[in-house]
C-alpha atoms as a PDB file:
ATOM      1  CA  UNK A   1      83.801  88.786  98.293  1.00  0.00           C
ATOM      2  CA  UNK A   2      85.376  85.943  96.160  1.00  0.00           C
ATOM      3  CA  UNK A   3      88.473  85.488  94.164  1.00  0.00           C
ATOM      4  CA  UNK A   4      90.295  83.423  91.952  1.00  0.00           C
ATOM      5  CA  UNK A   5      94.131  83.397  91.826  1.00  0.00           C
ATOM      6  CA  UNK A   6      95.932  80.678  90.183  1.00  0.00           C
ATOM      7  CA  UNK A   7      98.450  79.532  92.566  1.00  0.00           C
ATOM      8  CA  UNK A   8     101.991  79.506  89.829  1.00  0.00           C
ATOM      9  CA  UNK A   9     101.316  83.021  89.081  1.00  0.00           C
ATOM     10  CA  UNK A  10     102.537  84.056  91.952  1.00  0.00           C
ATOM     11  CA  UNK A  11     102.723  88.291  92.184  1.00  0.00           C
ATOM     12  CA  UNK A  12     102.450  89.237  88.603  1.00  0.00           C
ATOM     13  CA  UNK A  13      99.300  87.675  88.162  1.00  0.00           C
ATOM     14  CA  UNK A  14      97.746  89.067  91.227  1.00  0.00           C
ATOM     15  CA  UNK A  15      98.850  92.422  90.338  1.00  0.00           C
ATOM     16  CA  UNK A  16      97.125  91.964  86.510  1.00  0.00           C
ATOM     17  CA  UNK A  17      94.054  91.003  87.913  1.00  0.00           C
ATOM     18  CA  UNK A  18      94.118  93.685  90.681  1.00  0.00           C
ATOM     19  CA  UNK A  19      94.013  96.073  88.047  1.00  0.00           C
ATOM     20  CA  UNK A  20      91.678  94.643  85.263  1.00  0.00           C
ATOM     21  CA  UNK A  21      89.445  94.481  88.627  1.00  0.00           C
ATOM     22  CA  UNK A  22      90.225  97.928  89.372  1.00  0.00           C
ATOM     23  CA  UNK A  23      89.338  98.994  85.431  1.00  0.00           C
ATOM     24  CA  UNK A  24      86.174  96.959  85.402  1.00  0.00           C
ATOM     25  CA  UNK A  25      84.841  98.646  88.445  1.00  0.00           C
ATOM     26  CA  UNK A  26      85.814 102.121  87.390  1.00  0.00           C
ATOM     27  CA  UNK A  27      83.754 101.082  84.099  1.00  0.00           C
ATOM     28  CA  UNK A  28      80.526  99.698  85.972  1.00  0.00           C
ATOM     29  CA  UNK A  29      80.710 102.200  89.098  1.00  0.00           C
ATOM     30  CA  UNK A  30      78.094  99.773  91.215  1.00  0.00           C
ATOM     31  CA  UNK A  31      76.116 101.063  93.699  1.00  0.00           C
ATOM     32  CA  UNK A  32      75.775  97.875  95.724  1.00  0.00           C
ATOM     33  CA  UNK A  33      79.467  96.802  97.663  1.00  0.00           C
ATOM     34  CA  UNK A  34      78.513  93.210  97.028  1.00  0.00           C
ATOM     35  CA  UNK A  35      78.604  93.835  93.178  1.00  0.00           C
ATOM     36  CA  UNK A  36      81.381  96.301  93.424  1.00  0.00           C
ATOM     37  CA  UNK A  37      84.306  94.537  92.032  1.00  0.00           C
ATOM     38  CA  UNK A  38      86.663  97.294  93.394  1.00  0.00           C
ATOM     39  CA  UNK A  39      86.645  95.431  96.731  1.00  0.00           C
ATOM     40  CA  UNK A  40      87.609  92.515  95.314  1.00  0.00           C
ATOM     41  CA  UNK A  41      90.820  94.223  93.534  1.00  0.00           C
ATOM     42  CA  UNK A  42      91.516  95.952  96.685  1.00  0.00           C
ATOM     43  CA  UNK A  43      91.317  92.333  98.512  1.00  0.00           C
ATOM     44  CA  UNK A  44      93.873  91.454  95.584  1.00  0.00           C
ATOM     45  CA  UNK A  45      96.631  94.266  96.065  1.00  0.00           C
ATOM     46  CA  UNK A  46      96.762  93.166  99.804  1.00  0.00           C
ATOM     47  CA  UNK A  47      97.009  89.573  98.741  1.00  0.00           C
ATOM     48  CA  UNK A  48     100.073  90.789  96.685  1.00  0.00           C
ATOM     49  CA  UNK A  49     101.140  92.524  99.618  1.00  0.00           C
ATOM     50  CA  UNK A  50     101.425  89.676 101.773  1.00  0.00           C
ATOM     51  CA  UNK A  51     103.468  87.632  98.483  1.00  0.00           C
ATOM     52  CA  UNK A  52     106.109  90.355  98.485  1.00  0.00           C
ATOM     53  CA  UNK A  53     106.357  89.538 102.189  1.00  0.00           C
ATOM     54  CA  UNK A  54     106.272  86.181 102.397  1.00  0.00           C
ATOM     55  CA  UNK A  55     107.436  84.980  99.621  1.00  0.00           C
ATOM     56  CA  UNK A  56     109.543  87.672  99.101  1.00  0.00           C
ATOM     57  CA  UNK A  57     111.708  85.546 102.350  1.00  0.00           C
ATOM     58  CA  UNK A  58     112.830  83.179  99.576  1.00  0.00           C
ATOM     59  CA  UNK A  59     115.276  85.723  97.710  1.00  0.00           C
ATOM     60  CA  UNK A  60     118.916  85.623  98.208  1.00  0.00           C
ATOM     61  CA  UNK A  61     118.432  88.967  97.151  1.00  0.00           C
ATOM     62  CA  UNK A  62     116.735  90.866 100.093  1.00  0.00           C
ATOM     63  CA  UNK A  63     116.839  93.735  97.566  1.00  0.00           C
ATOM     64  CA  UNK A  64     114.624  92.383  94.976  1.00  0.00           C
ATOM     65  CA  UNK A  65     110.825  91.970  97.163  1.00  0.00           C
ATOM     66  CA  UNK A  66     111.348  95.829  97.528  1.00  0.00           C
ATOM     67  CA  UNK A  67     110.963  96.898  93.880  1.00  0.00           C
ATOM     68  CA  UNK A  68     107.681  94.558  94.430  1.00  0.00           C
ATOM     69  CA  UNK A  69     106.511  96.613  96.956  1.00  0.00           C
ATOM     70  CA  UNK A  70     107.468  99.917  94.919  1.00  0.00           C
ATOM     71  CA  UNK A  71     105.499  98.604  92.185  1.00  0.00           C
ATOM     72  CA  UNK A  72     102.257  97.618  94.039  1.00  0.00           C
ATOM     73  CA  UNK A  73     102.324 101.341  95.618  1.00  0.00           C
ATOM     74  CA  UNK A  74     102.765 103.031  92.725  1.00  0.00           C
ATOM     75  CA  UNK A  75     100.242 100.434  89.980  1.00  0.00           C
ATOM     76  CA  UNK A  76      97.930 100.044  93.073  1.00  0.00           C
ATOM     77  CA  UNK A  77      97.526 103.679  94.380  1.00  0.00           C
ATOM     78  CA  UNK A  78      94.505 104.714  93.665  1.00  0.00           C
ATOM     79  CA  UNK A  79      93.054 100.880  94.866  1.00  0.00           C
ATOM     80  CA  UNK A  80      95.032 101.397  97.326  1.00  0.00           C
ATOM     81  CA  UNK A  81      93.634 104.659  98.141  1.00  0.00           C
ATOM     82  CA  UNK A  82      90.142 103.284  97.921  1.00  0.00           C
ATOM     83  CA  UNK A  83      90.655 101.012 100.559  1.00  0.00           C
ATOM     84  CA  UNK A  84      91.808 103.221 103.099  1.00  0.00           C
ATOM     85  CA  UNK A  85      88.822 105.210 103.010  1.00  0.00           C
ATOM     86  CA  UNK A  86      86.626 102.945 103.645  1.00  0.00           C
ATOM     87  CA  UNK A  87      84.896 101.679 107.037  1.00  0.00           C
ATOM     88  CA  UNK A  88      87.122 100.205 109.612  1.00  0.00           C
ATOM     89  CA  UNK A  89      84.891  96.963 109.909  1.00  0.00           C
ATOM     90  CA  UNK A  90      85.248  96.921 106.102  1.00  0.00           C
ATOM     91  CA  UNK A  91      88.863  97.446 105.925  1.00  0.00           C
ATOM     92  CA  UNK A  92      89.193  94.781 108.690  1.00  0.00           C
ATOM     93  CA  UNK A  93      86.647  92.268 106.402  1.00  0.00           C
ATOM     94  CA  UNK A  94      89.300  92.547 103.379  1.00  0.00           C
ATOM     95  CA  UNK A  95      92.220  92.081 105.868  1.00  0.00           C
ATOM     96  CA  UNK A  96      90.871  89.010 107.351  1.00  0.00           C
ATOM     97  CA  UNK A  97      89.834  87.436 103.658  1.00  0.00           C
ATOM     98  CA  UNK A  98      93.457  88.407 102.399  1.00  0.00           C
ATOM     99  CA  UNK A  99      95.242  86.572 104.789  1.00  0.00           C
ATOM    100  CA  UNK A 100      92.506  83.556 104.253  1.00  0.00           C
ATOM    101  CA  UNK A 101      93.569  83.179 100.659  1.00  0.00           C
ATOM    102  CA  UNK A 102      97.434  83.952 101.355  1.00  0.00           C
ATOM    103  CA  UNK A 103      96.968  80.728 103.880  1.00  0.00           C
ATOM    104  CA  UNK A 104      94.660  78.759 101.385  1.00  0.00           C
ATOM    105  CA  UNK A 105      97.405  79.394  98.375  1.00  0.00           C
ATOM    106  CA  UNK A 106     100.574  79.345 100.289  1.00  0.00           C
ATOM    107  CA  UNK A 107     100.809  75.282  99.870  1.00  0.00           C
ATOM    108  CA  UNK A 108     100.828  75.505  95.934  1.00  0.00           C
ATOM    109  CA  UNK A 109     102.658  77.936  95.570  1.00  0.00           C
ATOM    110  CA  UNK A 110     105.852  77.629  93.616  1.00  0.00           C
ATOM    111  CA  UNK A 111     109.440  79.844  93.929  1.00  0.00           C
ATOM    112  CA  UNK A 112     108.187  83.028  92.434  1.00  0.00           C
ATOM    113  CA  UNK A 113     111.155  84.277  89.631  1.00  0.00           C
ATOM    114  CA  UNK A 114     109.673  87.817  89.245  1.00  0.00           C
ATOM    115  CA  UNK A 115     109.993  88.588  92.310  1.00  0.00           C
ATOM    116  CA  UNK A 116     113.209  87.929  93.244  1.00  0.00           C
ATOM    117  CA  UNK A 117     114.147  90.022  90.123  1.00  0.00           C
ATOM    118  CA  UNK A 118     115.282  93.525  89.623  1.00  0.00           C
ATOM    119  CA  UNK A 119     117.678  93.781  92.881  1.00  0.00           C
ATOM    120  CA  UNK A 120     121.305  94.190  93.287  1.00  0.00           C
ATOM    121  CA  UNK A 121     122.402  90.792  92.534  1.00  0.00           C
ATOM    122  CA  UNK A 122     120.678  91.380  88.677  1.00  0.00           C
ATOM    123  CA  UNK A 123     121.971  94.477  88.329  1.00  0.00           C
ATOM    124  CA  UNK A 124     125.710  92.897  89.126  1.00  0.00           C
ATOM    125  CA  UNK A 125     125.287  90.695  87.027  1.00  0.00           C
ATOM    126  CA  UNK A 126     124.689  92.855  84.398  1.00  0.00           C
ATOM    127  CA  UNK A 127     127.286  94.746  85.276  1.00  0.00           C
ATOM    128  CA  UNK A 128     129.748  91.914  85.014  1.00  0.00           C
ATOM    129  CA  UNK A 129     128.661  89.908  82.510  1.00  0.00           C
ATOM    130  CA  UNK A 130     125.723  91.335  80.383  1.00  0.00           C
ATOM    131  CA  UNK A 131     124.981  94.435  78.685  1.00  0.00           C
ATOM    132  CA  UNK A 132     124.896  98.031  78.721  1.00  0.00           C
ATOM    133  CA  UNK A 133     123.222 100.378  76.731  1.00  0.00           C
ATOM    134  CA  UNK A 134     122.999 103.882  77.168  1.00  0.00           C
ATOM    135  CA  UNK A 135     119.187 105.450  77.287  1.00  0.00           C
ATOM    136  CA  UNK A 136     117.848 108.359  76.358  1.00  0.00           C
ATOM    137  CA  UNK A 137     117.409 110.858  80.183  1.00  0.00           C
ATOM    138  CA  UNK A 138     114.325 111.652  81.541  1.00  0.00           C
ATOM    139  CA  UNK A 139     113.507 115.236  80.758  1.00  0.00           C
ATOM    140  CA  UNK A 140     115.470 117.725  83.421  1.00  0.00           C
ATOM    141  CA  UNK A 141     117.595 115.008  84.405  1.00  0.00           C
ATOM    142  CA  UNK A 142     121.313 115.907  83.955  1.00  0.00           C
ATOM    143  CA  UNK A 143     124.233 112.881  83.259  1.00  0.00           C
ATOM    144  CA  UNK A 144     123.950 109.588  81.369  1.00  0.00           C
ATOM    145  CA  UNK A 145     121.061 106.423  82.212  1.00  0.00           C
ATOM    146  CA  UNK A 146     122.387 103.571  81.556  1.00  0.00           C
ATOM    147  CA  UNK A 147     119.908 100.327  81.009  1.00  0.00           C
ATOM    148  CA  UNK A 148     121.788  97.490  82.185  1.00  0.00           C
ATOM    149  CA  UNK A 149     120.744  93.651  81.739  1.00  0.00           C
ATOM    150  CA  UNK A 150     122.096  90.564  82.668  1.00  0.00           C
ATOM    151  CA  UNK A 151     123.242  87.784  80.629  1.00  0.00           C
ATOM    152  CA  UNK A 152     120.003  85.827  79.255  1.00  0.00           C
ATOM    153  CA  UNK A 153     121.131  82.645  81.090  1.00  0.00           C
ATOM    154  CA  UNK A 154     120.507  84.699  84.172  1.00  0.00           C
ATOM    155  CA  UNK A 155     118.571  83.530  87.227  1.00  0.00           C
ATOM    156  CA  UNK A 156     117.519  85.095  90.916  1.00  0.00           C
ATOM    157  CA  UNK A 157     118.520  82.762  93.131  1.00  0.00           C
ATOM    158  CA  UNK A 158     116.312  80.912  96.304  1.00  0.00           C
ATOM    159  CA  UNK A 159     117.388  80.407  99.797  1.00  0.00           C
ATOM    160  CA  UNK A 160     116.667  77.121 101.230  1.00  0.00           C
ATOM    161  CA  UNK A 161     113.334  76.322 103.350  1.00  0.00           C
ATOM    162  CA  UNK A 162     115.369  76.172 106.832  1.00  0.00           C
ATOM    163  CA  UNK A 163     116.432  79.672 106.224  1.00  0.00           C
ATOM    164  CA  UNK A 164     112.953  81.398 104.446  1.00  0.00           C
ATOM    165  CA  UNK A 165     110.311  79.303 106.880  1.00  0.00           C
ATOM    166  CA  UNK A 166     111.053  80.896 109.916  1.00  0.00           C
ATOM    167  CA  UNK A 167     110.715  84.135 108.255  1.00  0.00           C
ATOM    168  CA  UNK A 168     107.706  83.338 106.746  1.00  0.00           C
ATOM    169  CA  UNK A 169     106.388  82.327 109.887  1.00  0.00           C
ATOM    170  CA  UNK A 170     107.324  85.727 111.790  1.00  0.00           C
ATOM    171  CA  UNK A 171     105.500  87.518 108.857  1.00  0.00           C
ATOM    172  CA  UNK A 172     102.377  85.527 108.906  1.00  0.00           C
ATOM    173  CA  UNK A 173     102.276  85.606 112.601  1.00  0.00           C
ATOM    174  CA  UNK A 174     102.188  89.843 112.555  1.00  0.00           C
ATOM    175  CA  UNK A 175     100.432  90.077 109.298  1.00  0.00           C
ATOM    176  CA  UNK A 176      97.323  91.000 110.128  1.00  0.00           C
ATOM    177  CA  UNK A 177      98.846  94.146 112.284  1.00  0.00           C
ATOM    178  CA  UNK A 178     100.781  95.121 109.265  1.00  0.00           C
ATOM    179  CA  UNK A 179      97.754  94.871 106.841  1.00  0.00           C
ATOM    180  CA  UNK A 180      95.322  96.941 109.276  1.00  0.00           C
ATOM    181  CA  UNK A 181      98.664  99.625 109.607  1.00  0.00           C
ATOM    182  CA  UNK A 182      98.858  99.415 105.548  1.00  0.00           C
ATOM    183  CA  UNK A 183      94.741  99.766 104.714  1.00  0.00           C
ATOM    184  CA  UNK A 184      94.702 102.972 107.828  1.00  0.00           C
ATOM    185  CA  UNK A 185      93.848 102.102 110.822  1.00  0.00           C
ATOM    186  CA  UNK A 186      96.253 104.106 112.986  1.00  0.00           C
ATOM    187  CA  UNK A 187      96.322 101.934 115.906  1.00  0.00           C
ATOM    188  CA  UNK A 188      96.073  98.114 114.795  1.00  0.00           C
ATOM    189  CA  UNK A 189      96.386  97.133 117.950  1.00  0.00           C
ATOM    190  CA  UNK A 190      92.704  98.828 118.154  1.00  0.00           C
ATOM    191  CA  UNK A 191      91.002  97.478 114.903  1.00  0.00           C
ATOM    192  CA  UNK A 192      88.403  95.200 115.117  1.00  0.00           C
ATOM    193  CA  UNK A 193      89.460  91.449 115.397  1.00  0.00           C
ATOM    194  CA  UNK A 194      89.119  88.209 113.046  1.00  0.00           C
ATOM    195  CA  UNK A 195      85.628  86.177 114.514  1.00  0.00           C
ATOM    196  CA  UNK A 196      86.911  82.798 115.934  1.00  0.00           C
END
């Protein structure tokens, strides 16, 4: 199982190429789990996973990683979905080569601007000093939506290192728990462990 992910695009990339993995799997339904690309885009969503989390730390806005998260579930289901029913030692393969490439990237990486986007301090923002719009509701919803965006000089803001790091490190340091908890294994604790 191998992947590419370029190091400045940070989640939205990994999410793109999570699903075009996803689609091009679907389309060549292989036999073989070697050739089986859907592995690799499953390997992917938990790679974006562990960005929300960990880089997620850098936000002012603790708000903002959580629409992240929202998105993965909801873009990633079915992957998602995929992934939990396979074999534990499988599961725990993907795990173990996620948190490889989170580790191998984490260096080069770059303050990610998407994600710390689409919290409370945007929305304030908006409300303050950019625009509102009302939007046509969703059908058998009753009151007014209103589509609110900030002014276009607008930008999340990043806590410094002293604060994120430590944070970072307490979510590296359980990740592998949470990943086996997120891809089904019931008891973590349990699940087969990374080979030394």
């Amino acid at each position: 199982m191998k992947a590419h992910v370029d190091s400045d695009g940070g989640f939205f990339l990994a999410t793109l190429y999570a699903r075009d993995l996803w689609a091009l799997g679907g389309f060549l339904k292989a036999d073989n789990p070697e050739k089986d690309v859907r592995y690799t885009a499953a390997l992917i969503s938990l790679y974006a996973y562990e960005l929300i989390v960990i880089d997620g730390a850098k936000c002012e806005d603790w708000s903002a990683p959580s629409n992240r998260l929202t998105q993965l579930m909801t873009q990633r289901s079915a992957t998602l979905a995929f992934l939990k029913q396979l074999p534990s030692e499988t599961k725990s393969g993907v795990v173990d080569v996620a948190i490889a490439l989170e580790r191998k990237t984490a260096p080069l990486r770059k303050d990610d601007d998407l994600m710390c986007r689409g919290g409370l301090a945007e929305i304030q923002a908006g409300l303050e000093k950019g625009t509102q719009q009302e939007t046509p509701n969703t059908k058998g919803y009753v009151g007014k939506t209103i589509a609110v965006t900030p002014p276009s000089n607008w930008s999340p803001k990043f806590v410094t290192p002293d604060v994120y790091r430590p944070k970072q490190d307490k979510a590296r340091a359980g990740m592998r728990e949470d990943l086996l908890k997120f891809v089904g294994f019931s008891d973590s604790a349990t699940g087969p462990k990374p080979q030394p």
